[in-house]
PDB file of N, CA and C in Angstrom:
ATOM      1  N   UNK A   1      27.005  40.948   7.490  1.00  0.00           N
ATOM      2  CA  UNK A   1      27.608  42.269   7.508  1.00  0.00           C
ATOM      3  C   UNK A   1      26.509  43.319   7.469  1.00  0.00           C
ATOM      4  N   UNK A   2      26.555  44.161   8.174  1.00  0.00           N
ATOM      5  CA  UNK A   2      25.410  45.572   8.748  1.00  0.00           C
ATOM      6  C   UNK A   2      26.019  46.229   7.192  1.00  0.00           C
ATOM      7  N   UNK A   3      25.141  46.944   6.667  1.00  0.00           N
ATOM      8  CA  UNK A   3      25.275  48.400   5.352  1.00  0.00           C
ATOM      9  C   UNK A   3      24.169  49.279   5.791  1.00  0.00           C
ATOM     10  N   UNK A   4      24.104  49.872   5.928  1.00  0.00           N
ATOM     11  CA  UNK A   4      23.554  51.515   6.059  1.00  0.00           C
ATOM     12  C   UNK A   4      23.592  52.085   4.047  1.00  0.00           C
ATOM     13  N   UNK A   5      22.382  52.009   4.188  1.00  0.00           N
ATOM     14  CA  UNK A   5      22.595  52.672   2.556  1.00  0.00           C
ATOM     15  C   UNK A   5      21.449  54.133   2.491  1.00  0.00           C
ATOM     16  N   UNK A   6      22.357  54.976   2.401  1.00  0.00           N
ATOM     17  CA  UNK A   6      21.342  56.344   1.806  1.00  0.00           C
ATOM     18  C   UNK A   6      20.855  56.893   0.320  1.00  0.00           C
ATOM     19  N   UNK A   7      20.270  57.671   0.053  1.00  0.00           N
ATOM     20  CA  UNK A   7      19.689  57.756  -1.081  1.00  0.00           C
ATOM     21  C   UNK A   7      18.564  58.981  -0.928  1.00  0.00           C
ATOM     22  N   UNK A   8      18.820  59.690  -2.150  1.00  0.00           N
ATOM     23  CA  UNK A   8      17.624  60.628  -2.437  1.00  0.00           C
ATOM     24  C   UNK A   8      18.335  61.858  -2.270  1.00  0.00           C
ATOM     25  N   UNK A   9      19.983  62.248  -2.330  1.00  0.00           N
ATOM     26  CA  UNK A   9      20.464  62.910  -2.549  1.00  0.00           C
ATOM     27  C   UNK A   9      20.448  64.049  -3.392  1.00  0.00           C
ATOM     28  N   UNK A  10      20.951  65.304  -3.814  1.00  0.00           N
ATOM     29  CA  UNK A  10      20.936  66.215  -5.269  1.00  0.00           C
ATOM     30  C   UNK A  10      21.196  66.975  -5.361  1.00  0.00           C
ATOM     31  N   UNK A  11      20.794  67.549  -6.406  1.00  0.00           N
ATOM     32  CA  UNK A  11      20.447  69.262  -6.368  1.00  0.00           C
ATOM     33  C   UNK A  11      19.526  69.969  -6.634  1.00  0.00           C
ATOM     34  N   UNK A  12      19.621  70.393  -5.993  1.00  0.00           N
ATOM     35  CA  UNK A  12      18.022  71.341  -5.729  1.00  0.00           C
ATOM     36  C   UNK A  12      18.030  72.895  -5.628  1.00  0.00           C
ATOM     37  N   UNK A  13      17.381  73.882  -5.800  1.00  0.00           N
ATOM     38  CA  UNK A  13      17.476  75.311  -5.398  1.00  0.00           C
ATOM     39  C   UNK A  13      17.028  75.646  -4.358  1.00  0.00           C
ATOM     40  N   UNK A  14      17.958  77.036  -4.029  1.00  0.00           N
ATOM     41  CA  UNK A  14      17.336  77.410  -2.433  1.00  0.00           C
ATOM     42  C   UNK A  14      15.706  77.676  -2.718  1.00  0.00           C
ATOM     43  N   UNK A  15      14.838  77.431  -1.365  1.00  0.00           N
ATOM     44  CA  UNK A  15      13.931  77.188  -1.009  1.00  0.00           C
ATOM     45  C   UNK A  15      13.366  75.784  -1.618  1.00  0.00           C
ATOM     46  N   UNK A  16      13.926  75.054  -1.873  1.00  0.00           N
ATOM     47  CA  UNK A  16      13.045  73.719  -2.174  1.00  0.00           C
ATOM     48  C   UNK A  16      13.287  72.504  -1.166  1.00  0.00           C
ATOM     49  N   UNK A  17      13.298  71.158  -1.404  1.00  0.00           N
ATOM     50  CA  UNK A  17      13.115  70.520  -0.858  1.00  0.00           C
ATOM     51  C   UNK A  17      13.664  68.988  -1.147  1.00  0.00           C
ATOM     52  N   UNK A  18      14.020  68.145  -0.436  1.00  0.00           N
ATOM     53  CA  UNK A  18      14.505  66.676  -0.531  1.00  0.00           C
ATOM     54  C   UNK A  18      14.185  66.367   0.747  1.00  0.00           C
ATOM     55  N   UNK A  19      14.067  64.735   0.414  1.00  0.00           N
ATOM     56  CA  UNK A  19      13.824  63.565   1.222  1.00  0.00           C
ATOM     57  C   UNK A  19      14.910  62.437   1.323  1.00  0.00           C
ATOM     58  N   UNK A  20      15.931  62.044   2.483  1.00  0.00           N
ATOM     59  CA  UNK A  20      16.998  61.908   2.660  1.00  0.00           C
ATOM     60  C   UNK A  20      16.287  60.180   2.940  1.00  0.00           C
ATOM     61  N   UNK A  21      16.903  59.361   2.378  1.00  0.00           N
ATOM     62  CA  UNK A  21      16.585  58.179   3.306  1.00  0.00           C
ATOM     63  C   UNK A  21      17.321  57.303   3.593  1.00  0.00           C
ATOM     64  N   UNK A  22      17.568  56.625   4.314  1.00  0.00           N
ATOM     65  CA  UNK A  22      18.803  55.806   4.801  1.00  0.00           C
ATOM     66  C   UNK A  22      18.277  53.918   5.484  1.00  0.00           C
ATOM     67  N   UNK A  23      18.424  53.053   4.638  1.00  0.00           N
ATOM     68  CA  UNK A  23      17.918  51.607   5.055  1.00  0.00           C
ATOM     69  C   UNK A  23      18.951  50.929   6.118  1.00  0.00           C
ATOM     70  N   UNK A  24      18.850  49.842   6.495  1.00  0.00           N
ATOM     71  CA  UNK A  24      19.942  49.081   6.917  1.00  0.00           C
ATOM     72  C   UNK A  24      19.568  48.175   6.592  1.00  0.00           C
ATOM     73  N   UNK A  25      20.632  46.793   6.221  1.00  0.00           N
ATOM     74  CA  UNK A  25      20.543  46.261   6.059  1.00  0.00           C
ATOM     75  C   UNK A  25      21.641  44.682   6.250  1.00  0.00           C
ATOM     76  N   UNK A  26      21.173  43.285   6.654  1.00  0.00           N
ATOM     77  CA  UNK A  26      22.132  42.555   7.512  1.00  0.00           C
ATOM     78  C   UNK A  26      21.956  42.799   8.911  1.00  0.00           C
ATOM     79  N   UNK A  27      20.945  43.582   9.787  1.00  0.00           N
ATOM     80  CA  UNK A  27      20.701  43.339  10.941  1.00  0.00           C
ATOM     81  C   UNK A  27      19.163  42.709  11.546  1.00  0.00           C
ATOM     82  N   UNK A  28      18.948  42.263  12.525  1.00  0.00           N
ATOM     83  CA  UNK A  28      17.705  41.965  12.707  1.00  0.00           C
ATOM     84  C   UNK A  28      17.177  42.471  13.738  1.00  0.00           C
ATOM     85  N   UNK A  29      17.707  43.259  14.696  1.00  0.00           N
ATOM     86  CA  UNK A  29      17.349  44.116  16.059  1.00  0.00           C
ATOM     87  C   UNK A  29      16.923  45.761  15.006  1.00  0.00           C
ATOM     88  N   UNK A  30      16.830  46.105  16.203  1.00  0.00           N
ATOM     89  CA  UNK A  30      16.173  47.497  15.525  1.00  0.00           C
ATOM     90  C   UNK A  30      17.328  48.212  16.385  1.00  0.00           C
ATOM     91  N   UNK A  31      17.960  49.730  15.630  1.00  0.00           N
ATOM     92  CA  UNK A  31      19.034  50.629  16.151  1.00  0.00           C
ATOM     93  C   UNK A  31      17.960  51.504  17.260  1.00  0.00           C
ATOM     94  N   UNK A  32      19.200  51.260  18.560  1.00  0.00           N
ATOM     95  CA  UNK A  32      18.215  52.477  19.436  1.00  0.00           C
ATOM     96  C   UNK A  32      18.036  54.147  18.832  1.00  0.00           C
ATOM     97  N   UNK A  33      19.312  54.258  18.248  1.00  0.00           N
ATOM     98  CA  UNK A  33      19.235  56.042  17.990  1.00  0.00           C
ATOM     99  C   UNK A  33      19.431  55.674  16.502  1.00  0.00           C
ATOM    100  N   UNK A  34      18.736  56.642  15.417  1.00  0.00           N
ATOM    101  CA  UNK A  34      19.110  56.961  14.364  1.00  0.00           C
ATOM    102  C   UNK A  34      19.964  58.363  14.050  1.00  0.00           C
ATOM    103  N   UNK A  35      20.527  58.408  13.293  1.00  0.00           N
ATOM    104  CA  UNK A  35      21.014  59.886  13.433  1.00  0.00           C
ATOM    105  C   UNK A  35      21.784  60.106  12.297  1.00  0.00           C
ATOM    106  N   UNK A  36      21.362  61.631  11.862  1.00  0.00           N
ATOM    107  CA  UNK A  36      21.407  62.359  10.527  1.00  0.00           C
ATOM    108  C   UNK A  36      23.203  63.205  10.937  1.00  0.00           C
ATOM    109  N   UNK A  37      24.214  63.032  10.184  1.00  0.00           N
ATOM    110  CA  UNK A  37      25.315  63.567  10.275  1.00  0.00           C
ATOM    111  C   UNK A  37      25.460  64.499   8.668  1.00  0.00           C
ATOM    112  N   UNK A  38      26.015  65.841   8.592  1.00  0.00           N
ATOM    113  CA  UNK A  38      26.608  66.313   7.636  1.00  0.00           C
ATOM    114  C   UNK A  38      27.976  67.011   7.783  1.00  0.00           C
ATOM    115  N   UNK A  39      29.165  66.855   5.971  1.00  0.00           N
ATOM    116  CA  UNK A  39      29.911  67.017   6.219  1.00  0.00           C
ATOM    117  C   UNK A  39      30.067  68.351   4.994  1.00  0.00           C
ATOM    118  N   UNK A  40      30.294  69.206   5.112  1.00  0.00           N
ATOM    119  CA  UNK A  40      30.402  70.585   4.379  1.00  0.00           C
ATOM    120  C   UNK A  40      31.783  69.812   3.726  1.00  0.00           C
ATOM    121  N   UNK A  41      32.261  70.537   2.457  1.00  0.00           N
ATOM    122  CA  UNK A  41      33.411  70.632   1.941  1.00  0.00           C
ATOM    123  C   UNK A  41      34.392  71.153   3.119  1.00  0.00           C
ATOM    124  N   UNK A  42      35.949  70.509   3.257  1.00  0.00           N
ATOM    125  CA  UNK A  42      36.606  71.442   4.186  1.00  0.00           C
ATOM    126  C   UNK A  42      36.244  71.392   5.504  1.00  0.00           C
ATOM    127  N   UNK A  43      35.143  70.754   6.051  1.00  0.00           N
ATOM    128  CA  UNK A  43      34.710  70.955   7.566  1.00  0.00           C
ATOM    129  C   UNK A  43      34.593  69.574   8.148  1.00  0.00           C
ATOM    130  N   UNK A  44      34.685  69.626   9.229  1.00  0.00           N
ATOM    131  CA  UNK A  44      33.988  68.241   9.864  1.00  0.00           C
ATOM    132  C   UNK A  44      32.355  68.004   9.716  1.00  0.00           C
ATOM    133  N   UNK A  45      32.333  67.122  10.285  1.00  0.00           N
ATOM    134  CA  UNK A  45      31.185  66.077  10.375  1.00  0.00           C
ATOM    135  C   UNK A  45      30.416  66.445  11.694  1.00  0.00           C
ATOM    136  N   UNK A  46      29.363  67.448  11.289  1.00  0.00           N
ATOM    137  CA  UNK A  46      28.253  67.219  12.594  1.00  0.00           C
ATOM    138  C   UNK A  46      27.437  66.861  12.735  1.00  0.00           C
ATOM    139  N   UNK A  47      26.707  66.436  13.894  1.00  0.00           N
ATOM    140  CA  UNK A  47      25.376  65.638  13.857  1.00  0.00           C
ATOM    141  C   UNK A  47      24.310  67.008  13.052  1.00  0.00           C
ATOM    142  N   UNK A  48      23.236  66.081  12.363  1.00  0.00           N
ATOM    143  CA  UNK A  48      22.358  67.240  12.571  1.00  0.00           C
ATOM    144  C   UNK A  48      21.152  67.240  13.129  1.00  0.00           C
ATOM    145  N   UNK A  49      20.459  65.550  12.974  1.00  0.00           N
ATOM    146  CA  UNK A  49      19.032  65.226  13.518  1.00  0.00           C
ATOM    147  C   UNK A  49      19.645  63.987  14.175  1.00  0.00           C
ATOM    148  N   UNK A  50      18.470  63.577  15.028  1.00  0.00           N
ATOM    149  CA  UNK A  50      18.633  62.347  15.663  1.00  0.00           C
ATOM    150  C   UNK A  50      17.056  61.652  16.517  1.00  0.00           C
ATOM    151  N   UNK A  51      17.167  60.619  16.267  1.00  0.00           N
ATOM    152  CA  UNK A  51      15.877  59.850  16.597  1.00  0.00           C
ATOM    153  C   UNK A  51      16.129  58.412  17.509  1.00  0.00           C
ATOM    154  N   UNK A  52      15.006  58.530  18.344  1.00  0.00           N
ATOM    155  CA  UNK A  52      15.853  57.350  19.366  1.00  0.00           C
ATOM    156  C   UNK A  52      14.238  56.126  18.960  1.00  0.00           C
ATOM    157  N   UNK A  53      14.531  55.610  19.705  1.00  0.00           N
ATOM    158  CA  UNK A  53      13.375  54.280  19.504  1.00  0.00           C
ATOM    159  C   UNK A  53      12.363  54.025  20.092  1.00  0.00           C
ATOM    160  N   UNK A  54      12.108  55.146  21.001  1.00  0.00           N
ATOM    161  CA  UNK A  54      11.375  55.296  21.620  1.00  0.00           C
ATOM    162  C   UNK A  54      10.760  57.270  21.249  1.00  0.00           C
ATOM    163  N   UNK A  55      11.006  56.843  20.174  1.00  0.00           N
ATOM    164  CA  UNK A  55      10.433  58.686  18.980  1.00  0.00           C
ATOM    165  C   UNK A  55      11.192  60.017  19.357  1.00  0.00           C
ATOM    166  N   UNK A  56      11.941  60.317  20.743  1.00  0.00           N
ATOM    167  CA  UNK A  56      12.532  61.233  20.920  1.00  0.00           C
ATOM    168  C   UNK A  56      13.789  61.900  20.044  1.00  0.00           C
ATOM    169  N   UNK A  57      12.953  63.383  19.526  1.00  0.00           N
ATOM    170  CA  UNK A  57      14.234  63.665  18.129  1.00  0.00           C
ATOM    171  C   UNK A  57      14.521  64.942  18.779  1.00  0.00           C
ATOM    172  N   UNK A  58      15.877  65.098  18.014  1.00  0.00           N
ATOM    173  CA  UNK A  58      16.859  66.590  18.728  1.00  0.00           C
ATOM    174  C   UNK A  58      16.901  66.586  17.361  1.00  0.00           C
ATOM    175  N   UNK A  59      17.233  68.218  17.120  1.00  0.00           N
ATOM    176  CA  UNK A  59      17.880  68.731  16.134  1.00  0.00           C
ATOM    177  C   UNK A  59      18.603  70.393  16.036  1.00  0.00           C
ATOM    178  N   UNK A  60      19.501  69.884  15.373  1.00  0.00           N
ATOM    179  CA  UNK A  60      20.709  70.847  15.793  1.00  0.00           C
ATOM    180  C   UNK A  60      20.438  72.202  15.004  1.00  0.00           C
ATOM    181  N   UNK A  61      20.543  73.418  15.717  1.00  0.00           N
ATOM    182  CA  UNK A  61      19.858  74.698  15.342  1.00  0.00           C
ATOM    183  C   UNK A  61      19.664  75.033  14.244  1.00  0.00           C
ATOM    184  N   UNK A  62      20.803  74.877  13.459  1.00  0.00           N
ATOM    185  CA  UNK A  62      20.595  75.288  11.956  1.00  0.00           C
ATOM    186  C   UNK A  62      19.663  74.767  11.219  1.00  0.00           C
ATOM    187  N   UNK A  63      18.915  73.362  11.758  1.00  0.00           N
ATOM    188  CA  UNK A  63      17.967  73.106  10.538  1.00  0.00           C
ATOM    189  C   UNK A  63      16.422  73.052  11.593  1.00  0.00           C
ATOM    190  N   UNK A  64      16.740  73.589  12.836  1.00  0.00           N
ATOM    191  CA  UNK A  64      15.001  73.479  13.482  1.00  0.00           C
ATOM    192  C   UNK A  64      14.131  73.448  12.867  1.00  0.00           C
ATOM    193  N   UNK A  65      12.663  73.562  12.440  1.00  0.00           N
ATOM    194  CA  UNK A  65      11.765  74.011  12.093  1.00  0.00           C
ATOM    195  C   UNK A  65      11.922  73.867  10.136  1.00  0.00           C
ATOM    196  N   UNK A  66      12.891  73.539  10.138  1.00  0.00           N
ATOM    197  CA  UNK A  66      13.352  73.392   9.007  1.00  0.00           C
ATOM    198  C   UNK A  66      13.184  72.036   8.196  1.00  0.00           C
ATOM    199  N   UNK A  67      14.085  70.824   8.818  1.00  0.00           N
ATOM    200  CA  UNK A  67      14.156  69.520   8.611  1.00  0.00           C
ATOM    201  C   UNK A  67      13.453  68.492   9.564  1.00  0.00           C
ATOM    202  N   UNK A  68      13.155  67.639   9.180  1.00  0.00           N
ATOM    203  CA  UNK A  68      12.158  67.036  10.125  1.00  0.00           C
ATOM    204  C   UNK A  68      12.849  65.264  10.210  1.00  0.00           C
ATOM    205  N   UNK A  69      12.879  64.564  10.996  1.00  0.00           N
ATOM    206  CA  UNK A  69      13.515  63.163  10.884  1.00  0.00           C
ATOM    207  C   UNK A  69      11.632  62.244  11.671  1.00  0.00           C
ATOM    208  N   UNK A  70      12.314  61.202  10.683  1.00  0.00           N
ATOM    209  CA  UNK A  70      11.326  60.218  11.331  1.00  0.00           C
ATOM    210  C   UNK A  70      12.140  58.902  10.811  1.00  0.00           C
ATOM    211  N   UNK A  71      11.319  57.367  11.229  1.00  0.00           N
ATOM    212  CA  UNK A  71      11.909  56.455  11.080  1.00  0.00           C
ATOM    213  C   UNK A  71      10.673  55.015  11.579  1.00  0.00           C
ATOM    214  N   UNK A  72      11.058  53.984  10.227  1.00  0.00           N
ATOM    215  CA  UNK A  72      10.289  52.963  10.443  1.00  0.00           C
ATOM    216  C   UNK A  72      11.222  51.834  11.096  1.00  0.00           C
ATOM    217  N   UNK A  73      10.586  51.754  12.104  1.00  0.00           N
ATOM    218  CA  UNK A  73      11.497  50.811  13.143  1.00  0.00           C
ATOM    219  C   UNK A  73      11.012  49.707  12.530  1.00  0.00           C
ATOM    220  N   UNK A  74      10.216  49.410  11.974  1.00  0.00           N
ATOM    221  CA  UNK A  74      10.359  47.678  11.614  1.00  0.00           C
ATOM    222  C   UNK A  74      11.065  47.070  10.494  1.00  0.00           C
ATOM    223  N   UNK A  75      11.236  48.265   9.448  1.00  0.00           N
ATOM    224  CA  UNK A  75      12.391  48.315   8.342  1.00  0.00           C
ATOM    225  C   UNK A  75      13.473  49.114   8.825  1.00  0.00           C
ATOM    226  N   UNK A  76      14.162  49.420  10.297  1.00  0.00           N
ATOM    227  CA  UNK A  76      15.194  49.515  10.480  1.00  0.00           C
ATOM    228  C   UNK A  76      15.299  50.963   9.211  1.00  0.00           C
ATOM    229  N   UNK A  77      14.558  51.920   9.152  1.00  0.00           N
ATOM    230  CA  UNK A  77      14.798  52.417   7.818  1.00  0.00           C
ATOM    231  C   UNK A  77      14.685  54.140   8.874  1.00  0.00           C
ATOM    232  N   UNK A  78      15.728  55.109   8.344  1.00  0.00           N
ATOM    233  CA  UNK A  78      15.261  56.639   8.986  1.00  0.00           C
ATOM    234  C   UNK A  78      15.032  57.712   7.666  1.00  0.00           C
ATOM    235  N   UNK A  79      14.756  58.658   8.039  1.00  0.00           N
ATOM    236  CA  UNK A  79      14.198  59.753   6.739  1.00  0.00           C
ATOM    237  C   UNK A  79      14.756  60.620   7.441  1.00  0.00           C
ATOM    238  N   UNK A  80      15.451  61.716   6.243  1.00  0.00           N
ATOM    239  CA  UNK A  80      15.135  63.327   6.616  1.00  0.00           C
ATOM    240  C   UNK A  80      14.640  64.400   6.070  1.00  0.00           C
ATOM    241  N   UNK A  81      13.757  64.994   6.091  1.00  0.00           N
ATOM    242  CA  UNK A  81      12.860  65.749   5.601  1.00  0.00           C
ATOM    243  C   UNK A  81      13.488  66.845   5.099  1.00  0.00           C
ATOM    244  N   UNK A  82      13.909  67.504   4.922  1.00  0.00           N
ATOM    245  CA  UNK A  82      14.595  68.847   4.272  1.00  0.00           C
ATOM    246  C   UNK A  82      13.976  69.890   3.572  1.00  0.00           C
ATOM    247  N   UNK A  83      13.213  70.755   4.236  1.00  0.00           N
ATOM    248  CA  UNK A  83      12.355  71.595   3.517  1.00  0.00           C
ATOM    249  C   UNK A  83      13.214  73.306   3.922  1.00  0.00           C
ATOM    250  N   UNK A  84      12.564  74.236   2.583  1.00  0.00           N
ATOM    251  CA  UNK A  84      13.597  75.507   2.951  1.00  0.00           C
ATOM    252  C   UNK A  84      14.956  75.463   3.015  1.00  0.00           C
ATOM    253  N   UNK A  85      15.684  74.657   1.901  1.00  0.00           N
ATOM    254  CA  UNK A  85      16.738  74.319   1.980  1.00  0.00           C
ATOM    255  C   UNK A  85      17.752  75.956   1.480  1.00  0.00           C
ATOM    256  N   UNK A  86      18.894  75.945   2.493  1.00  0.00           N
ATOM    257  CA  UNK A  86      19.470  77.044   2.159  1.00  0.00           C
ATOM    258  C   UNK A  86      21.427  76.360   1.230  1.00  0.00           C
ATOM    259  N   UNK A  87      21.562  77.457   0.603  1.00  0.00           N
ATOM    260  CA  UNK A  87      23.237  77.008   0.433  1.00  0.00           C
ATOM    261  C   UNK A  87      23.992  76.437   1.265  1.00  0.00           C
ATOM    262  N   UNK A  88      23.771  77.364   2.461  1.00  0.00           N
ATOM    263  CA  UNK A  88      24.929  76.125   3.483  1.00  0.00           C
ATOM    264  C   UNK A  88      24.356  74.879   3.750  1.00  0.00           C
ATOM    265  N   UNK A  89      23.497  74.786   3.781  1.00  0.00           N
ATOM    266  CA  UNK A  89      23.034  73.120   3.685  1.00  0.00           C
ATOM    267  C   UNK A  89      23.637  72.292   3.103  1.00  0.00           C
ATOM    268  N   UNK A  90      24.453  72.928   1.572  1.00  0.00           N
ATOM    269  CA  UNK A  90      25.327  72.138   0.838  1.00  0.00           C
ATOM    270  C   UNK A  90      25.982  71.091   1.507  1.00  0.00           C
ATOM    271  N   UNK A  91      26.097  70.010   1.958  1.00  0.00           N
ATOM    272  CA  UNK A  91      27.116  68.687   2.298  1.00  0.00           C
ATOM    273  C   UNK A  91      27.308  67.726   2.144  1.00  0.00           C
ATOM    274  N   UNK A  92      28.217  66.852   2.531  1.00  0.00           N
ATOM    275  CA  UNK A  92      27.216  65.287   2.116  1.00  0.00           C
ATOM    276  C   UNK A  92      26.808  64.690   3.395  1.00  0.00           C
ATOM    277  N   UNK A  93      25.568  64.032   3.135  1.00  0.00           N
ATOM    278  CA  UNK A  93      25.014  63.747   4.461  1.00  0.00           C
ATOM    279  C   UNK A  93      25.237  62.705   4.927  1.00  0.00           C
ATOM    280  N   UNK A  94      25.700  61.752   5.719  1.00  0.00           N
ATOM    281  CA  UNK A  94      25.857  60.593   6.332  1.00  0.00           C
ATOM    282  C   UNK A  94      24.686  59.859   7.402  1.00  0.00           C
ATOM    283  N   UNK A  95      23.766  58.593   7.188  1.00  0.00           N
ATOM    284  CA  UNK A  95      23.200  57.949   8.467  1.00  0.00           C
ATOM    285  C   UNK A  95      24.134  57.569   9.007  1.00  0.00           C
ATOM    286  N   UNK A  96      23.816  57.343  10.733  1.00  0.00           N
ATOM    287  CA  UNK A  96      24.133  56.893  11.409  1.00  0.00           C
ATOM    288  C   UNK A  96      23.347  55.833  12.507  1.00  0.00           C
ATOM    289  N   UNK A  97      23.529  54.437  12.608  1.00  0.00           N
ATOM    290  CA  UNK A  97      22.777  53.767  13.604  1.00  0.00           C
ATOM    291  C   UNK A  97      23.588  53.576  14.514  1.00  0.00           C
ATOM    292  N   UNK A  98      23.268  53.207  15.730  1.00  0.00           N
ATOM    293  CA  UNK A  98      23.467  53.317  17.011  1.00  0.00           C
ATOM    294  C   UNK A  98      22.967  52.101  17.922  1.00  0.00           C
ATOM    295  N   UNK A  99      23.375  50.734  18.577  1.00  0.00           N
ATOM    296  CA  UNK A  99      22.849  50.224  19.255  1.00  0.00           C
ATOM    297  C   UNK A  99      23.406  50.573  21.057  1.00  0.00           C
ATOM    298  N   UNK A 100      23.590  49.915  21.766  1.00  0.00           N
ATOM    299  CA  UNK A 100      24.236  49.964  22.892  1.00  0.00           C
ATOM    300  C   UNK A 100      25.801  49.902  22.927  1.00  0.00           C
ATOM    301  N   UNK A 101      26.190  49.195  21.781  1.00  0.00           N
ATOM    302  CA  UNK A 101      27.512  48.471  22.052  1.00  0.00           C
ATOM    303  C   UNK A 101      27.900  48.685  20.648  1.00  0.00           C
ATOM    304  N   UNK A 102      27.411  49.044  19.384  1.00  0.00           N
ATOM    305  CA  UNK A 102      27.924  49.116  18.273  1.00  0.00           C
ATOM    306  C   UNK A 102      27.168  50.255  17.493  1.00  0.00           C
ATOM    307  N   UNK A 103      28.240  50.762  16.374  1.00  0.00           N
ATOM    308  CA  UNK A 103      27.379  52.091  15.633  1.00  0.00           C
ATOM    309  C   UNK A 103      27.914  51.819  14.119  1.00  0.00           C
ATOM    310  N   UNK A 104      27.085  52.241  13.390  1.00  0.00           N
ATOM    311  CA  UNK A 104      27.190  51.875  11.914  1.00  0.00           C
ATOM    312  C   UNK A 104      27.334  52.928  11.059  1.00  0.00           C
ATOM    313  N   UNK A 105      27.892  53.787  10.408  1.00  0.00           N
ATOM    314  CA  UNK A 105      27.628  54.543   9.244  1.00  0.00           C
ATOM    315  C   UNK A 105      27.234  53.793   8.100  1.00  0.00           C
ATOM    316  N   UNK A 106      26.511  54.906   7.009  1.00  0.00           N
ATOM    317  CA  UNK A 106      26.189  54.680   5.973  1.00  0.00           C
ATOM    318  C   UNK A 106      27.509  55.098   4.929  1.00  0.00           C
ATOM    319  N   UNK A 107      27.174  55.526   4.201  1.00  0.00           N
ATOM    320  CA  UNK A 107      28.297  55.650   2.703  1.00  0.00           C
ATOM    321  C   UNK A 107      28.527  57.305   2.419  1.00  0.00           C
ATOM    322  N   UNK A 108      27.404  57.914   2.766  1.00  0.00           N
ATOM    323  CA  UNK A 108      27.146  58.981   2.542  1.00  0.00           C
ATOM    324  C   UNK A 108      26.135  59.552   1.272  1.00  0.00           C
ATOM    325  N   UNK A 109      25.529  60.846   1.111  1.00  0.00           N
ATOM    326  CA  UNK A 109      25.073  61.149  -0.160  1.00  0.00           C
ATOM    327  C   UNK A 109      24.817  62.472  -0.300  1.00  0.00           C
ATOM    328  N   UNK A 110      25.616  63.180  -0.978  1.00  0.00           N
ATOM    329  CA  UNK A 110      25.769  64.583  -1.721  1.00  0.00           C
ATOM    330  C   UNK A 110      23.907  65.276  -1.897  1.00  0.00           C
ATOM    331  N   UNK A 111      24.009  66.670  -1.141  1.00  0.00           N
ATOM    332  CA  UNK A 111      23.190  67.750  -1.123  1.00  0.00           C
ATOM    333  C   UNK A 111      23.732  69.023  -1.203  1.00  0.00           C
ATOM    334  N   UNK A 112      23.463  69.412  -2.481  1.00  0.00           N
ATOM    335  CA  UNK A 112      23.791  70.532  -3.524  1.00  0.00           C
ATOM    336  C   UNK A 112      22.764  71.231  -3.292  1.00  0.00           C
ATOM    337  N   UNK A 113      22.494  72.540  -2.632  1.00  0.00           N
ATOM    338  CA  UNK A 113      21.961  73.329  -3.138  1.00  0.00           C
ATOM    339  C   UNK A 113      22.374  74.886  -3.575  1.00  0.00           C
ATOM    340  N   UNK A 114      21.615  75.073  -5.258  1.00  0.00           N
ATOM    341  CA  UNK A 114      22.641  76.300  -5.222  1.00  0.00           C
ATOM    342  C   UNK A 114      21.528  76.551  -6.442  1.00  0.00           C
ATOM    343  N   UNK A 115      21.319  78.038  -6.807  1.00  0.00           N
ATOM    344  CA  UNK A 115      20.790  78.659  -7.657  1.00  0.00           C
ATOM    345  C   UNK A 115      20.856  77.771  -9.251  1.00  0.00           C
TER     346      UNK A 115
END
């Protein structure tokens, strides 16, 4: 059985910083895309970063220059960097892996930021 497990969740104050990380575990291929999802209280679920396997990362406007993704393909493992964190950032964040034919979520993990 595939698990996606994240971690390094919290709370933190605006302008600081967390490190999001997300393992897998039960697979032995490596995921082509990794990808960072958040869900605000009340809102849906949008992507926010994403990393393919061949290093190509998008990231969705609100956190440009902001959050940074990377990922160790041989531990199947992705990061998200989170620096300059603002209130709306508040969500819980979800990994996501991605092969050709199958996609995995993680569990999720709560990012609080607030004075």
């Amino acid at each position: 059985q595939v698990t996606l497990v994240e971690s390094g969740g919290g709370l933190v104050q605006p302008g600081g910083s967390l490190r999001l990380s997300c393992a897998a575990y039960g697979i032995s291929s490596s995921f082509h895309t990794m990808e960072w999802y958040r869900q605000p209280p009340g809102k849906q679920r949008d992507e926010v970063a994403r990393i393919t396997d061949d290093g190509y990362t998008y990231y969705d406007d609100s956190v440009k220059g902001r959050f940074t993704i990377s990922r160790d393909g041989a531990k199947n493992t992705v990061y998200l960097q989170m620096d300059s964190l603002k209130p709306g950032d508040t969500a819980v964040y979800y990994c996501k892996g991605a092969g050709y034919s199958y996609v995995y979520w993680g569990q999720g993990t709560q990012v609080t930021v607030r004075p």
